[in-house]
Protein backbone atom coordinates (compact mmCIF):
# COMPACT_ATOMS: atom_id res chain seq x y z
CA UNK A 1 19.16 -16.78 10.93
CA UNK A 2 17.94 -13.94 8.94
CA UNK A 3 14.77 -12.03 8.79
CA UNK A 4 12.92 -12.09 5.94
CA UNK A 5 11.51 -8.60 3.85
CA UNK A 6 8.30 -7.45 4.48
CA UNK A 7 6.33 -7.16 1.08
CA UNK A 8 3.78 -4.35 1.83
CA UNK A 9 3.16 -0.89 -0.10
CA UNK A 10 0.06 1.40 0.49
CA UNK A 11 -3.51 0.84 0.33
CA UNK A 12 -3.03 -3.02 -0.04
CA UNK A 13 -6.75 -4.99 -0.18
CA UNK A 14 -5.25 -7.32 2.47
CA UNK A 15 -2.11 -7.23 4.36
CA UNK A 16 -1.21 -11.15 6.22
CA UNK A 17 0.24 -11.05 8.92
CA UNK A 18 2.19 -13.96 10.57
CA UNK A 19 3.72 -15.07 13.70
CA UNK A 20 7.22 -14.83 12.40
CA UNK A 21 9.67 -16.87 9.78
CA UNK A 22 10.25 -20.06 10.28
CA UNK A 23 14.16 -21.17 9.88
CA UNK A 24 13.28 -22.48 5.99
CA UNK A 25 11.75 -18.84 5.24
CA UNK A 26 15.09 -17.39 6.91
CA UNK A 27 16.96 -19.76 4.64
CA UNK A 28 14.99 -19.42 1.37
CA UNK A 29 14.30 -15.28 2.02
CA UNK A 30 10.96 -16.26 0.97
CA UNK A 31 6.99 -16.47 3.42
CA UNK A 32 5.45 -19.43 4.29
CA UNK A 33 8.71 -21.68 2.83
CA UNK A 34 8.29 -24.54 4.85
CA UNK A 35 7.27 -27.54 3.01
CA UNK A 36 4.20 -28.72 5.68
CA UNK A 37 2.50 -24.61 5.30
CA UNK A 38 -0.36 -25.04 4.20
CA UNK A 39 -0.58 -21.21 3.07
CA UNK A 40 0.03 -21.18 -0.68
CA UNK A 41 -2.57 -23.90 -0.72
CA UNK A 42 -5.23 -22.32 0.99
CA UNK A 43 -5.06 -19.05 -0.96
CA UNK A 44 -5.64 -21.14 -3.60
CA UNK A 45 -8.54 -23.11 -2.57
CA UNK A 46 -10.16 -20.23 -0.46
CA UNK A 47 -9.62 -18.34 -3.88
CA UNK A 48 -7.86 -15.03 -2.73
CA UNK A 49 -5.31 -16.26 -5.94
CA UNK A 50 -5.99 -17.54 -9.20
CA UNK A 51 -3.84 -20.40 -8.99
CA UNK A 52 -1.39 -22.24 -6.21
CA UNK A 53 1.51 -19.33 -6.14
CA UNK A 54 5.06 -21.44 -5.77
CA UNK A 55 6.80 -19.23 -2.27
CA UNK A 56 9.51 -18.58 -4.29
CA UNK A 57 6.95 -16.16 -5.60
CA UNK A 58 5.56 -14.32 -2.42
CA UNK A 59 6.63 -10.73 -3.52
CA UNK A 60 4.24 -11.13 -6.82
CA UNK A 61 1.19 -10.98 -4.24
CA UNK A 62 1.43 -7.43 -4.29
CA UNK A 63 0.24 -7.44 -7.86
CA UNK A 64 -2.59 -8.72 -6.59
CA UNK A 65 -3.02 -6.25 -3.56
CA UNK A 66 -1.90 -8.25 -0.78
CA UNK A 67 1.20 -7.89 1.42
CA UNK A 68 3.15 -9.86 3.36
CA UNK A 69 4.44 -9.16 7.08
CA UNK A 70 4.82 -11.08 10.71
CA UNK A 71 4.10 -9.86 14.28
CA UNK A 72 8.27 -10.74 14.76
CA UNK A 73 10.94 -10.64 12.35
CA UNK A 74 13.35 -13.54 14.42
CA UNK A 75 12.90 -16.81 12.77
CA UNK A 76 12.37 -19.73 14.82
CA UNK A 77 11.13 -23.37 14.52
CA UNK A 78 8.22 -22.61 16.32
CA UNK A 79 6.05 -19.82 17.91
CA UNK A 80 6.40 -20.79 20.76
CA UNK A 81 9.39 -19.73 21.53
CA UNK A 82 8.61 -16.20 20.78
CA UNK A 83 9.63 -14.60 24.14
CA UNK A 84 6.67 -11.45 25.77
CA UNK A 85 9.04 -8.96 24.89
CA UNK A 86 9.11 -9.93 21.19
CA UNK A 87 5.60 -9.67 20.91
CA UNK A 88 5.24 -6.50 22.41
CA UNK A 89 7.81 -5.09 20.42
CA UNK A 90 6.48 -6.75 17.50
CA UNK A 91 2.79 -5.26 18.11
CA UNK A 92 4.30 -1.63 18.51
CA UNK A 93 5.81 -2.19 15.23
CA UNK A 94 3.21 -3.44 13.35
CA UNK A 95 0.27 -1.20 14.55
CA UNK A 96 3.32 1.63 12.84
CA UNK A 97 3.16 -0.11 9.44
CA UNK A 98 -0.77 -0.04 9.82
CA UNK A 99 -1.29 3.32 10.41
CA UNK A 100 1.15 4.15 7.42
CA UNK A 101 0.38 1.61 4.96
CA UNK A 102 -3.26 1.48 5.25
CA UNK A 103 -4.26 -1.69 4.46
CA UNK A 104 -7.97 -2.02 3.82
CA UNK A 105 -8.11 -5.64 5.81
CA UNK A 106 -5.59 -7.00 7.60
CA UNK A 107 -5.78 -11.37 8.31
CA UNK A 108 -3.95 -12.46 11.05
CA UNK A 109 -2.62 -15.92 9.80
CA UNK A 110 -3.10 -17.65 13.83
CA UNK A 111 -5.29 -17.01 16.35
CA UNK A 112 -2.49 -16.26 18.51
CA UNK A 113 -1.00 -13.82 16.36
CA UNK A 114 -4.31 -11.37 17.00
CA UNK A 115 -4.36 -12.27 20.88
CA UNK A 116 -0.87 -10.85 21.00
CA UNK A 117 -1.86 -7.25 19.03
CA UNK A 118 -5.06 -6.76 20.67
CA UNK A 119 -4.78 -8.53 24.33
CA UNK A 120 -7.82 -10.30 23.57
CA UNK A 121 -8.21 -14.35 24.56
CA UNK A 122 -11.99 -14.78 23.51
CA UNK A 123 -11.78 -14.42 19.54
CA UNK A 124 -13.91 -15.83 17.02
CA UNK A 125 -12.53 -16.88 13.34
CA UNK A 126 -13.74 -14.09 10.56
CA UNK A 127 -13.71 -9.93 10.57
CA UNK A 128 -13.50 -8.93 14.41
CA UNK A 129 -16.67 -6.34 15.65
CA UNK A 130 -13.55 -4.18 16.45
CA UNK A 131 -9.97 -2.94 14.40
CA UNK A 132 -6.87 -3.10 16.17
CA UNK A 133 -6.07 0.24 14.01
CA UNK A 134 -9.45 2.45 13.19
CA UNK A 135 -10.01 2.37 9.25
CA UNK A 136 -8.80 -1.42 8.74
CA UNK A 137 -11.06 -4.45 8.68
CA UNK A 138 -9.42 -6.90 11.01
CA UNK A 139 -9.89 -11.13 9.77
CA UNK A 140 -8.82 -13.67 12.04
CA UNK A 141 -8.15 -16.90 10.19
CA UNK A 142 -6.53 -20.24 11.25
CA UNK A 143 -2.43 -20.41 11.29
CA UNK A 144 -1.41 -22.10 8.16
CA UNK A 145 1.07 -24.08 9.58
CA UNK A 146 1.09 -28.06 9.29
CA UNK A 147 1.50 -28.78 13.02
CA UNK A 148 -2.24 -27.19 13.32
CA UNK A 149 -4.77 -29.76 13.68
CA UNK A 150 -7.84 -28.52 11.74
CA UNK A 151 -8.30 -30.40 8.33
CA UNK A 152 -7.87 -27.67 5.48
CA UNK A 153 -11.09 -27.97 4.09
CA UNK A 154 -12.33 -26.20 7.18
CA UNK A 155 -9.40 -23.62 6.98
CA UNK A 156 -10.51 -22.75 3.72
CA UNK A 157 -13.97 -22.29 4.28
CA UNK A 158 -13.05 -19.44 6.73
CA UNK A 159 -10.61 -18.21 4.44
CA UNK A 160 -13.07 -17.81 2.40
CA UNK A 161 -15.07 -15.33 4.32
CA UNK A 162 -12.13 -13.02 3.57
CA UNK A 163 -12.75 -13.46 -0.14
CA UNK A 164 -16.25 -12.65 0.34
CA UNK A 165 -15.39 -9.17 2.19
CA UNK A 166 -13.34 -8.88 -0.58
C-alpha cells in the first residue's frame, strides 16, 4: 500500500488532519476515498465548501485554503492498528509541517487523532483553550469515518463551529 500526498502550502485557513489513509485512499491516491467517509459530506453540510467536492478532487481544497494531511502516512483498514511508535513518529512530524506551514487552524478529523499529538485524554469537541503549536487555533471535530456512531447531523453541527471561527 502506498501513502498518499499531503496537500498543504503556507498560511492555509485550515489544515485537516487525519488518522492515516485508509487502503481505498492508498488505492485511489486520493483523502477520505472510502465510500462509508462521511467527510466530503460534512464539509458540505457544515458549509466549509460550497458544494459536495467528489475525493477525486481533494487537491482543489487548497483553492479554498484548506490542506490536507494525517498523523501517519501507512494506510490501513483501521486506526487501530496504528502501532505507539507510529504515532509518535507521526506527531514529531506533523508538529514540523506546523511550525513551517503555518496554518491558521488546524481540525483534527478524530478525537483520537488530537489525544495522540497532545497526550491529552479529557478533550472536548470545538477550538481547544490550548495549541499544540503556539500561533495555530487547534479544532477538534468528530472522525468522519462511517464505523463512528454519531448521526451526522450532530457531526455537522460541530463542524460547524469551525466555519464560524472561520
Amino acid at each position: 500500500m502506498n501513502p498518499i500526498k499531503d496537500h498543504i502550502k503556507e498560511n492555509l485557513d485550515v489544515l485537516f488532519v487525519g488518522f492515516n489513509p485508509s487502503i481505498r485512499s492508498s488505492e485511489t491516491g486520493h483523502h477520505f476515498s472510502n465510500p462509508n467517509n462521511r467527510f466530503w459530506t460534512i464539509l458540505h453540510k457544515a458549509g466549509i465548501t460550497p458544494r459536495k467536492y467528489d475525493t477525486t478532487e481533494d487537491y482543489k481544497l487548497l483553492d479554498l485554503g484548506y490542506g490536507l494531511t494525517n498523523i501517519v502516512a501507512r494506510p490501513t483498514k483501521a486506526a487501530d492498528e496504528i502501532t505507539k511508535e507510529e504515532y509518535l513518529e507521526g506527531s514529531k512530524e506533523l508538529k514540523r509541517k506546523f511550525a513551517y506551514y503555518k496554518p491558521k487552524i488546524v481540525c483534527y478529523v478524530g478525537k483520537g487523532v488530537y489525544q495522540e499529538l497532545s497526550g491529552k485524554k479529557k478533550i472536548p469537541w470545538g477550538a481547544q483553550e490550548e495549541s499544540v503549536v503556539p500561533g495555530t487555533i487547534d479544532f477538534v471535530a468528530p472522525s468522519s469515518s462511517g464505523l463512528v456512531r454519531m448521526k451526522i447531523d450532530e457531526i455537522v453541527e460541530i463542524y460547524k463551529g469551525l466555519k464560524d471561527i472561520l
